[in-house]
N, C-alpha and C. Protein backbone atom coordinates (compact mmCIF):
# COMPACT_ATOMS: atom_id res chain seq x y z
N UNK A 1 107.00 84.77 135.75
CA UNK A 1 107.51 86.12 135.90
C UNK A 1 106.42 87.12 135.54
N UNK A 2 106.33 88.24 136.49
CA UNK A 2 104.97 89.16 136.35
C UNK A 2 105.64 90.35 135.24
N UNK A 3 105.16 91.00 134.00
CA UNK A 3 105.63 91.73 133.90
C UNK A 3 105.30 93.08 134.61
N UNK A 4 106.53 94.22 134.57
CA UNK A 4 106.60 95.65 134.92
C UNK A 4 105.44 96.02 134.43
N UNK A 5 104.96 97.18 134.84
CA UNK A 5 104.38 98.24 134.31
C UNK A 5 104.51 99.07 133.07
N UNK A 6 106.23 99.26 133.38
CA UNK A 6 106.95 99.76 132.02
C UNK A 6 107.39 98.92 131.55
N UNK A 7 106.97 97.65 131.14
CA UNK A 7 107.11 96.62 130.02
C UNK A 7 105.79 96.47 129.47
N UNK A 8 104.91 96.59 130.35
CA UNK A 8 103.38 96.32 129.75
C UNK A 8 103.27 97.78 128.66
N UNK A 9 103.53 98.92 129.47
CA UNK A 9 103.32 100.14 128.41
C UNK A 9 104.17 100.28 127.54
N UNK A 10 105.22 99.55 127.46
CA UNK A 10 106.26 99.30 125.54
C UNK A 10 105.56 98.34 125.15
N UNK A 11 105.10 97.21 125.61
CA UNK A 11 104.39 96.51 124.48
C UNK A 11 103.24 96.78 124.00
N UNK A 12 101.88 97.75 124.93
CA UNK A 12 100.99 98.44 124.59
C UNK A 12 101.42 99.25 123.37
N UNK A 13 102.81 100.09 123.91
CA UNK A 13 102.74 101.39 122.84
C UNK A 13 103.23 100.63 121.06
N UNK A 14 104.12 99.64 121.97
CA UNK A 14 104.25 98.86 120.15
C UNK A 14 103.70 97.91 119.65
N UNK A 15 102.34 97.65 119.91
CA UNK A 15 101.71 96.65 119.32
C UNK A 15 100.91 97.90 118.55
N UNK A 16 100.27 99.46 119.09
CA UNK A 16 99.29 99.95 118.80
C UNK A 16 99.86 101.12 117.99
N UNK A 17 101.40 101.21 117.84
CA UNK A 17 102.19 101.70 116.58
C UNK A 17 102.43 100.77 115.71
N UNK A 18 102.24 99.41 115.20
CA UNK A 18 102.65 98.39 114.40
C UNK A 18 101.56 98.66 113.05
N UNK A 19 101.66 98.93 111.83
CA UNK A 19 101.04 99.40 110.93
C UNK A 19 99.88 98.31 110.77
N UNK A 20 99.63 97.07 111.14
CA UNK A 20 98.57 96.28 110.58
C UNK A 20 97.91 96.42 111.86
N UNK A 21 98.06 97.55 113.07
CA UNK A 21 97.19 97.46 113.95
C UNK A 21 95.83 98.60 113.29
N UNK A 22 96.08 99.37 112.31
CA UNK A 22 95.21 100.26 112.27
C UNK A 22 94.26 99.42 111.40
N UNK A 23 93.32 99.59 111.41
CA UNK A 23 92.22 99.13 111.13
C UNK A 23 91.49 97.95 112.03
N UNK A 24 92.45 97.26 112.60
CA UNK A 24 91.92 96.23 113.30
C UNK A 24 91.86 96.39 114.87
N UNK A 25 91.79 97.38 115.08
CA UNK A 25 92.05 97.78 116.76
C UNK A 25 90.88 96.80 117.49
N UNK A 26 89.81 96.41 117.18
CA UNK A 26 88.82 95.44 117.55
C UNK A 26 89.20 94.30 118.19
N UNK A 27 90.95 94.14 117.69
CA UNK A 27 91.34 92.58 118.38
C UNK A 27 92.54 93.38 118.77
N UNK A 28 92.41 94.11 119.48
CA UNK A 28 93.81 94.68 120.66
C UNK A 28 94.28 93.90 121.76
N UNK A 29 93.45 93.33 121.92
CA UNK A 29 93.44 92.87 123.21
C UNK A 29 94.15 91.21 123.00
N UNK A 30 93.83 90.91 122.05
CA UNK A 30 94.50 89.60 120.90
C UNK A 30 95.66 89.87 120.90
N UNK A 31 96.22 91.20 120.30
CA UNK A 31 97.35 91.81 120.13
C UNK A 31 98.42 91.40 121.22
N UNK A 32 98.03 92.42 122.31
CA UNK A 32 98.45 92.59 123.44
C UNK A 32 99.10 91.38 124.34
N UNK A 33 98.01 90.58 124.31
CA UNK A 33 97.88 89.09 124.82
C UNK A 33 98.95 88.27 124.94
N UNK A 34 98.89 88.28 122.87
CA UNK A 34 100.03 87.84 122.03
C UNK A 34 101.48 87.40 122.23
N UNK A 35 101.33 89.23 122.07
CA UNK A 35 102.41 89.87 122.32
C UNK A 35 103.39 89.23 123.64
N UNK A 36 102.06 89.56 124.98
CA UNK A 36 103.30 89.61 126.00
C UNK A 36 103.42 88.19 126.23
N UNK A 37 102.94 87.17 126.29
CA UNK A 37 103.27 85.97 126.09
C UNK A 37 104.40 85.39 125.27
N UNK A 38 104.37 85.86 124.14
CA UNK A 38 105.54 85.07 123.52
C UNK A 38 106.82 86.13 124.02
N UNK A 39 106.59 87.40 124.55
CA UNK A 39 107.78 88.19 125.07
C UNK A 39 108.55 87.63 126.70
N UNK A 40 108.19 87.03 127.21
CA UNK A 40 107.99 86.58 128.67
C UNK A 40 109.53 86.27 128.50
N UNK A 41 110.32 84.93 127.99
CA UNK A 41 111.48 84.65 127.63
C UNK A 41 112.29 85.98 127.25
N UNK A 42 112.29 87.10 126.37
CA UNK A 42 113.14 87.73 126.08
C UNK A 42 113.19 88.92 126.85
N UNK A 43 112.00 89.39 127.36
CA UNK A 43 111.93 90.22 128.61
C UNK A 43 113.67 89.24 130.18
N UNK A 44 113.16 88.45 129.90
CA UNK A 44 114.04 88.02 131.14
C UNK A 44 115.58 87.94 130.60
N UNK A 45 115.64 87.98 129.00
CA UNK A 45 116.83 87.69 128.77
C UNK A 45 117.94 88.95 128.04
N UNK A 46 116.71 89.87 127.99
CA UNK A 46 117.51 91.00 127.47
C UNK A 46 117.84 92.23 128.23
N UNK A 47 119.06 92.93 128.60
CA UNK A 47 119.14 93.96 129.63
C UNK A 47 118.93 94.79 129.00
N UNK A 48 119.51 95.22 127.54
CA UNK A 48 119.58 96.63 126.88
C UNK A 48 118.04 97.69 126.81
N UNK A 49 117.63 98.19 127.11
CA UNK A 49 115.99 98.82 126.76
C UNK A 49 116.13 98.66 125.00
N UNK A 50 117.03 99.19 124.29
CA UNK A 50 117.33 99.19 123.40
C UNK A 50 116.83 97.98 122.33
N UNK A 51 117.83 97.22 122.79
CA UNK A 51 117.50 95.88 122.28
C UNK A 51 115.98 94.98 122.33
N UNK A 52 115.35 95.72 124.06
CA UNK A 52 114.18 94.81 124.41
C UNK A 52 113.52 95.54 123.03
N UNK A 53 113.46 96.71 123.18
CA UNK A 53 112.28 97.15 122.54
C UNK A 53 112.64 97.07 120.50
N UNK A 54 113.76 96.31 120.33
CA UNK A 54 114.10 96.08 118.74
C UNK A 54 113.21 94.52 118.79
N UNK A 55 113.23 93.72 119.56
CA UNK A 55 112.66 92.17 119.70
C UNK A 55 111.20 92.49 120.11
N UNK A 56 110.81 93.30 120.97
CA UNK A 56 109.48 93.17 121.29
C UNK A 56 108.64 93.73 120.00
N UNK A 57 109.48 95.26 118.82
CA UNK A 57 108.66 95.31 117.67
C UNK A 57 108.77 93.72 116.96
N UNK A 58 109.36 93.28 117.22
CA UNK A 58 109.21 91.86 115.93
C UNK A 58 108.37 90.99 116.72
N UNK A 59 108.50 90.53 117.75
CA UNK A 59 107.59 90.15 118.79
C UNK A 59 105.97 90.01 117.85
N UNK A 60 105.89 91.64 118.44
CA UNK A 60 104.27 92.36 118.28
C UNK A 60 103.99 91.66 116.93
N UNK A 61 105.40 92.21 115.55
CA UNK A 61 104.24 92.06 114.37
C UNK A 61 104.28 90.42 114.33
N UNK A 62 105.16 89.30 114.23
CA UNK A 62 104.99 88.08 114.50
C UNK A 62 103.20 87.85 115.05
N UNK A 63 103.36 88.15 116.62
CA UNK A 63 102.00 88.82 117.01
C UNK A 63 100.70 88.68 116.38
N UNK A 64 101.11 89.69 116.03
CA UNK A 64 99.61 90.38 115.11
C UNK A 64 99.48 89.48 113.49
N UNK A 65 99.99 89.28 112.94
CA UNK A 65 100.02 88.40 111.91
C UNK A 65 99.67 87.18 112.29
N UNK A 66 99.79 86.54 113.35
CA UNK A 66 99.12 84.98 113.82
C UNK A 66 97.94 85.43 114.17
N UNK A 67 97.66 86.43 115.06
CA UNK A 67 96.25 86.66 115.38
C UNK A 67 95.20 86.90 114.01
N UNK A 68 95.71 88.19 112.93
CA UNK A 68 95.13 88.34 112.02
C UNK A 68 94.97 86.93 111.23
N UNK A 69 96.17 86.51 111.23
CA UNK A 69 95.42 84.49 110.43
C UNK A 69 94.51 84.04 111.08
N UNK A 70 94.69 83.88 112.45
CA UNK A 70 93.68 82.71 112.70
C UNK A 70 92.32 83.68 112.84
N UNK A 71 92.21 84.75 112.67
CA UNK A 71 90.75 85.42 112.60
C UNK A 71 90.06 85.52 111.57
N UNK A 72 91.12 84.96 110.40
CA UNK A 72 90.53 85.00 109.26
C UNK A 72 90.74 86.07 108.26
N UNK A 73 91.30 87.32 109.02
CA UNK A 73 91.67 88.64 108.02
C UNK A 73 93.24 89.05 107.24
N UNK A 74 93.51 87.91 107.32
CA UNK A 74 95.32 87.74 106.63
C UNK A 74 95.18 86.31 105.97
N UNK A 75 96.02 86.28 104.97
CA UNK A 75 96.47 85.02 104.65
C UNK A 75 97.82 85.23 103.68
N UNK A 76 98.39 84.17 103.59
CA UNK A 76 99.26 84.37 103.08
C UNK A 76 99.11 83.51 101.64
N UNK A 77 100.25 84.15 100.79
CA UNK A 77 100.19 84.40 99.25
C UNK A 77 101.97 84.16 99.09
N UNK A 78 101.87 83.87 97.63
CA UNK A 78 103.36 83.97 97.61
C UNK A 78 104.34 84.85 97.62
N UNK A 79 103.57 85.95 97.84
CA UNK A 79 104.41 87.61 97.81
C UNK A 79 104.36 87.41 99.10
N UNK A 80 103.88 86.71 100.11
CA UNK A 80 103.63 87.67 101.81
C UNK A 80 102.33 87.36 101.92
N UNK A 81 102.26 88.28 103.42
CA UNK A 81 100.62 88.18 103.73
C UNK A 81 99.78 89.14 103.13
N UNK A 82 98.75 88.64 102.95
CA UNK A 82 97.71 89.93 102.12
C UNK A 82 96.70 89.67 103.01
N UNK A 83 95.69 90.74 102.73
CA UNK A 83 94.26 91.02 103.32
C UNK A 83 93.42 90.40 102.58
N UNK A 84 92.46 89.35 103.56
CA UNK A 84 91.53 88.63 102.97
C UNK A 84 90.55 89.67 101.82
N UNK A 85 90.62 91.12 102.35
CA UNK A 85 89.17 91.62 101.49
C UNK A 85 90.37 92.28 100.46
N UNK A 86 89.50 92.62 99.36
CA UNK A 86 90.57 92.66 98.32
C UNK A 86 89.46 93.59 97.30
N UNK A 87 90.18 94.97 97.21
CA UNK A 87 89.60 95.73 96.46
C UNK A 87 89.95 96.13 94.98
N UNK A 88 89.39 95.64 93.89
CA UNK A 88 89.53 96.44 92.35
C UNK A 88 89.39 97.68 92.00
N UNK A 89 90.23 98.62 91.81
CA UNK A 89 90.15 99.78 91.01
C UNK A 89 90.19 99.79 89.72
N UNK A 90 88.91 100.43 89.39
CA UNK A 90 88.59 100.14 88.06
C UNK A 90 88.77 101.82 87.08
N UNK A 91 88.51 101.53 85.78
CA UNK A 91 88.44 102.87 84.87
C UNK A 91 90.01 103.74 85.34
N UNK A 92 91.04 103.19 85.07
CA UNK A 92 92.18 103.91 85.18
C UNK A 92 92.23 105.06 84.17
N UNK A 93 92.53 106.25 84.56
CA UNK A 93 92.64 107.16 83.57
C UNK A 93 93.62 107.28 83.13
N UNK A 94 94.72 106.54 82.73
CA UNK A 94 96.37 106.31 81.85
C UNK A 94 95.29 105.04 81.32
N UNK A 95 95.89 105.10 79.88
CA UNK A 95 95.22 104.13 78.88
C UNK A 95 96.51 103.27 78.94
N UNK A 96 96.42 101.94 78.32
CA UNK A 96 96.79 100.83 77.97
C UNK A 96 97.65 100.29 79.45
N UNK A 97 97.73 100.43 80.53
CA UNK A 97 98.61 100.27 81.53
C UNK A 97 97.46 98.84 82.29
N UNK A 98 98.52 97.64 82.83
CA UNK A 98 97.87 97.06 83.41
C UNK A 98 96.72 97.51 84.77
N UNK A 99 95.40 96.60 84.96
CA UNK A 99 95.03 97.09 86.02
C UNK A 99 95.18 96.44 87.25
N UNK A 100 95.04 96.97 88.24
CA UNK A 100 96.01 96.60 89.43
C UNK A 100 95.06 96.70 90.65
N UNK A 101 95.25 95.41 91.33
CA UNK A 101 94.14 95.30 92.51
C UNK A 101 94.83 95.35 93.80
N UNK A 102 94.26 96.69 94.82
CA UNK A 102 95.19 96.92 95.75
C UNK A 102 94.27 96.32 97.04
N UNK A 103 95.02 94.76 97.43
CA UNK A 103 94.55 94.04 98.59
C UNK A 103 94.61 94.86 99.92
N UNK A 104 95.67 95.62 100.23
CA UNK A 104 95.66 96.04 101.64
C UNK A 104 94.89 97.10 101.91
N UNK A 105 94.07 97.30 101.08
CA UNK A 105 93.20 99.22 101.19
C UNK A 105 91.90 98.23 101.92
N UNK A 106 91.48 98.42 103.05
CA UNK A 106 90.09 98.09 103.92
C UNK A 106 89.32 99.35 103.54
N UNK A 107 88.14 99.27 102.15
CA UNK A 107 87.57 100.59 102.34
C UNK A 107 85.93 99.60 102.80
N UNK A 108 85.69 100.91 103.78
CA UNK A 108 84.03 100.59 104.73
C UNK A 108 83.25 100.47 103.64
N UNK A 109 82.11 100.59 103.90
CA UNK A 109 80.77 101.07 103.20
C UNK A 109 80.63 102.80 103.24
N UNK A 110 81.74 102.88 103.43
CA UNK A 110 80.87 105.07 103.31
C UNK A 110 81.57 105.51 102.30
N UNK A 111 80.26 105.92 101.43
CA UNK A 111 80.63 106.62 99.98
C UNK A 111 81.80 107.51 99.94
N UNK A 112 82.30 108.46 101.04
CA UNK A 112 83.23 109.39 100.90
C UNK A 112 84.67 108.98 100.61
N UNK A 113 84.29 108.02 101.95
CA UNK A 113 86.23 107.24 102.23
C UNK A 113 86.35 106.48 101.06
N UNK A 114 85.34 105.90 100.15
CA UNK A 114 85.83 105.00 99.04
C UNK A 114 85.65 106.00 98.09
N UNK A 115 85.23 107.18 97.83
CA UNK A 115 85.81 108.02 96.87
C UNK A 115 86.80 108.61 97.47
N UNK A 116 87.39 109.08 98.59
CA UNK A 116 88.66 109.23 98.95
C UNK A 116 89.87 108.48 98.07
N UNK A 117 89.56 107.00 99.02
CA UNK A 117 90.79 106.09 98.85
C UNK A 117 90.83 105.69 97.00
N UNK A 118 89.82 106.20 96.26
CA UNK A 118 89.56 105.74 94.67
C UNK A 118 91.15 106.81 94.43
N UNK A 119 90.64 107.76 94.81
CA UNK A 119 91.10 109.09 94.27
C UNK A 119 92.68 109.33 94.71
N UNK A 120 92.94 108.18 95.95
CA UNK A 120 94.32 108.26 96.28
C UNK A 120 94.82 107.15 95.48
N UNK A 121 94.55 106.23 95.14
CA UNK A 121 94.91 105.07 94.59
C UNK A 121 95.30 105.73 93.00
N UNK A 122 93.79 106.35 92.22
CA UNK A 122 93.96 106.78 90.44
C UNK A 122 95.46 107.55 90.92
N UNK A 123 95.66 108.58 92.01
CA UNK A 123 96.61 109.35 91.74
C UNK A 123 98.13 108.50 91.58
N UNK A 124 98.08 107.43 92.52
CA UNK A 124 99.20 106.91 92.76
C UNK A 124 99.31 106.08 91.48
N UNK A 125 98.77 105.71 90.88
CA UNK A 125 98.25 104.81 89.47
C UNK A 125 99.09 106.17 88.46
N UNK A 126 98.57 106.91 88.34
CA UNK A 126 98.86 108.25 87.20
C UNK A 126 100.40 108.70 87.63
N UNK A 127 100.78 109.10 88.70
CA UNK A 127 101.87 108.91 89.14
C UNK A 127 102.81 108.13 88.78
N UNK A 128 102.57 106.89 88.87
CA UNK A 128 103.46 105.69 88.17
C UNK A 128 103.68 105.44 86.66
N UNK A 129 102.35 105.95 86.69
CA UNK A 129 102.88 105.91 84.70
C UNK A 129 103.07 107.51 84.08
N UNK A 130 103.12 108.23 85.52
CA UNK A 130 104.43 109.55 84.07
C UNK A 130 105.41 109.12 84.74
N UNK A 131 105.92 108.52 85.79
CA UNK A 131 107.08 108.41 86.16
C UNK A 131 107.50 107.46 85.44
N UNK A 132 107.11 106.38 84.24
CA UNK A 132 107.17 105.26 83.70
C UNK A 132 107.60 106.10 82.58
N UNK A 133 106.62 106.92 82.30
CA UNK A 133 106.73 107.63 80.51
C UNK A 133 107.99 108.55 80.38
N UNK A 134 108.31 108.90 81.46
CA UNK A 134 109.41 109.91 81.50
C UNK A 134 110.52 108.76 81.47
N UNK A 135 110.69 107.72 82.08
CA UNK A 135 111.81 107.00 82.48
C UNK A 135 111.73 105.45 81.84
N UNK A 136 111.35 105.25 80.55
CA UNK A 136 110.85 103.44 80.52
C UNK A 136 111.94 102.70 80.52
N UNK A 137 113.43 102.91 79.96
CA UNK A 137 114.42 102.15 80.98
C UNK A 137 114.41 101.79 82.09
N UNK A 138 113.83 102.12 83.65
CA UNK A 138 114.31 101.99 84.60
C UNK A 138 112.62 101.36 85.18
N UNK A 139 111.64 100.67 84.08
CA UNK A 139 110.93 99.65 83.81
C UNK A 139 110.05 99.66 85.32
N UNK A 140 109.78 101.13 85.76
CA UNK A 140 109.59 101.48 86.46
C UNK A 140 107.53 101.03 87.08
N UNK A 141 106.69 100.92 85.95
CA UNK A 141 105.32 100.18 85.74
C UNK A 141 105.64 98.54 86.28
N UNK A 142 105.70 98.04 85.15
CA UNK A 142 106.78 96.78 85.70
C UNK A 142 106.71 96.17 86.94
N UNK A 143 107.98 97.17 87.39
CA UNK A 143 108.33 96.68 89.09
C UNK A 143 107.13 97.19 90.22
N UNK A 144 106.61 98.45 89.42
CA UNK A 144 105.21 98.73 90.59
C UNK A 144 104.43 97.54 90.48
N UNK A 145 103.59 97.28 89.37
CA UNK A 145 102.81 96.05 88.95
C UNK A 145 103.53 95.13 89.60
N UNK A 146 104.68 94.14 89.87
CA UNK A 146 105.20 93.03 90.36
C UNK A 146 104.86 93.22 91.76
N UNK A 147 105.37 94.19 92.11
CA UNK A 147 105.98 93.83 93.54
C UNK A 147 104.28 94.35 94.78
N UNK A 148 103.59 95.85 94.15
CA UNK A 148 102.11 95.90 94.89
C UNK A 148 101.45 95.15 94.36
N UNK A 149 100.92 95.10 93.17
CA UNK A 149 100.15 94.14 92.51
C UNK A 149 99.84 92.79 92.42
N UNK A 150 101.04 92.05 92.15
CA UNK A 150 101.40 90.60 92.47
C UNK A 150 101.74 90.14 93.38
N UNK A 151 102.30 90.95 94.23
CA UNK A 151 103.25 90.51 95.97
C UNK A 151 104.36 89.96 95.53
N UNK A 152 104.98 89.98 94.61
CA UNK A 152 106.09 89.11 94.25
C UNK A 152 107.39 89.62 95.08
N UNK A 153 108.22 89.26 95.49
CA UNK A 153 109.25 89.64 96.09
C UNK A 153 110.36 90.24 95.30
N UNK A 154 111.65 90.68 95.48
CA UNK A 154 112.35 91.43 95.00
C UNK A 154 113.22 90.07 94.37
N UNK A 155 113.30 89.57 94.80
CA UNK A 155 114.25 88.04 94.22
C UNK A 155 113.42 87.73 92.72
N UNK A 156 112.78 87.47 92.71
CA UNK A 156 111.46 87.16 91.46
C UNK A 156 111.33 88.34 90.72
N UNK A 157 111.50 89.41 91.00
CA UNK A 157 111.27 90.39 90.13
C UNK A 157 112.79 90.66 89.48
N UNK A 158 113.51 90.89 90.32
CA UNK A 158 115.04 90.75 89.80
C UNK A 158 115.18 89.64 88.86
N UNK A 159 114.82 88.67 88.88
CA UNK A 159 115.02 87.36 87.71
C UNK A 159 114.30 87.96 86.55
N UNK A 160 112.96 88.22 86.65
CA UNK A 160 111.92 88.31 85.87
C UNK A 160 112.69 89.47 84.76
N UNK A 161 113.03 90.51 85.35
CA UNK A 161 113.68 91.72 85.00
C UNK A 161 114.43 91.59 84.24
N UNK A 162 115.90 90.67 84.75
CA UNK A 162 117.25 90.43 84.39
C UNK A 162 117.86 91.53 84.77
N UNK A 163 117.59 91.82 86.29
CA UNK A 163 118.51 92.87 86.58
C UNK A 163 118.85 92.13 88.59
N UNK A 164 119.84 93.01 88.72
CA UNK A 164 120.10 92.57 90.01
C UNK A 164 118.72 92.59 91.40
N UNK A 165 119.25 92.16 92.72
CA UNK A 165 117.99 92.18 93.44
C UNK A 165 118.91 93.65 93.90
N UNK A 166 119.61 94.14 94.28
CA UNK A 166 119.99 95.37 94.89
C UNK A 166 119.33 96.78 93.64
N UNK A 167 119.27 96.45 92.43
CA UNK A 167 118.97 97.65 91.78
C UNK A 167 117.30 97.28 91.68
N UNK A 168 116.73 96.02 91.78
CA UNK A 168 115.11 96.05 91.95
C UNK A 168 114.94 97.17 93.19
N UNK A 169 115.36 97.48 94.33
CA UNK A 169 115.77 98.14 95.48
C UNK A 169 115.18 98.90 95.67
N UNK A 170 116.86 99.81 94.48
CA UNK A 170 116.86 101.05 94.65
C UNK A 170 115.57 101.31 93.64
N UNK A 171 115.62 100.99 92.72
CA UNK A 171 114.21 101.66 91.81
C UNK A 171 113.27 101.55 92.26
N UNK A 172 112.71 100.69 93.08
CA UNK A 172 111.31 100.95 93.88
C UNK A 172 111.91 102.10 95.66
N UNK A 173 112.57 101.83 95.86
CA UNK A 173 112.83 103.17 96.64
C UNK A 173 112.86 104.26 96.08
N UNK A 174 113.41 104.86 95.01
CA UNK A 174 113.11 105.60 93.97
C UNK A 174 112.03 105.77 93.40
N UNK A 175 111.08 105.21 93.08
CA UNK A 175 109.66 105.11 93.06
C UNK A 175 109.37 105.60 93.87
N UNK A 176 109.20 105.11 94.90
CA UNK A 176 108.65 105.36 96.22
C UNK A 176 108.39 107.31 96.36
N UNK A 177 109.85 107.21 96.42
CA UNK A 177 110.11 109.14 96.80
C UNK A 177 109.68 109.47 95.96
N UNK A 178 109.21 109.70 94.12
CA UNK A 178 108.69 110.17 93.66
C UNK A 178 107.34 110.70 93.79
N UNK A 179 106.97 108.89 94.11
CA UNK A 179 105.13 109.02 94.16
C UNK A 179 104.80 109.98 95.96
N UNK A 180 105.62 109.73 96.80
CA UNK A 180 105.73 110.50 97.86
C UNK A 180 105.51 112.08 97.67
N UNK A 181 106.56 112.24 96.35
CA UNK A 181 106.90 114.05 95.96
C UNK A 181 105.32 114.84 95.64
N UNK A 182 105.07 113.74 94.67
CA UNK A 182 103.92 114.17 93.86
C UNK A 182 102.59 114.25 94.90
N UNK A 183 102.62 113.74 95.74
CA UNK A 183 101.49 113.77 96.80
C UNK A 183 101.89 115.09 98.13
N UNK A 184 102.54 115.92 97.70
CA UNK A 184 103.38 116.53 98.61
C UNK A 184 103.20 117.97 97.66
């Protein structure tokens, strides 16, 4: 079966909206490939546009995650997949707080973007621990450290915790919008 035109340009447009395509646009064409190959079966089996295009995003990232393994720039960990290159941020300016190595940041060789991305990272770092200092019930360091830091999943952190997996959740969604606010 040949695909459409307007099947080739939904899987173009959602392989090259799929968040682990940015940085790696070099293997698009990997992507793409991927993509419409393993889509061939559900293209023929799905009428809804709706629906095609809910299976073809899972499709893509399925996709792109086999391609990124076998190229060597993913692997997987017990949290999930992480990025083979793996960057340390060092000299945190909040004292005594664990330090925390953020795998998915790809910074180049140009002095700017890695004082950029330093400077987005300390903030999001400082961020987390007044939102910690203001709130240390809701063990808010903790669950940042577990879940970016370690990759640990919400099941494991909920044990670890002794709290439910639905309130591990909400407090890192809650997190989330904070550290969002403060960058805003």
């Amino acid at each position: 079966m040949e695909l459409t035109q307007d099947k080739i340009n939904l899987i173009e447009r959602i392989v090259k909206n799929n968040r682990k395509f940015a940085g790696n646009e070099d293997l698009y064409d990997d992507f793409f490939n991927e993509t419409c190959k393993r889509s061939l079966v559900i293209i023929k089996a799905v009428d809804s546009d709706r629906a095609l295009e809910s299976y073809l995003r899972k499709i893509a990232t399925t996709s792109i995650i086999s391609v990124l393994k076998d190229s060597g720039r993913l692997r997987r960990s017990s949290g999930g997949y992480v990025a083979t290159k793996e960057v340390v941020v060092d000299n945190f300016e909040i004292q005594d707080y664990p330090k925390i190595s953020y795998k998915d940041v790809t910074i180049k060789n140009i002095p700017e973007d890695f004082a950029i991305k330093k400077e987005i990272l300390n903030k999001v770092n400082r961020t987390v621990g007044i939102i910690h200092e203001n709130t240390p019930e809701k063990q808010y360091l903790e669950l940042f450290n577990m879940r970016y830091a370690q990759h640990m999943p919400q099941k494991e952190i909920a044990d670890a915790l002794g709290i439910s997996q639905s309130e591990v959740s909400k407090r890192l969604m809650s997190l989330m919008d904070s550290v969002k606010q403060a960058f805003n």
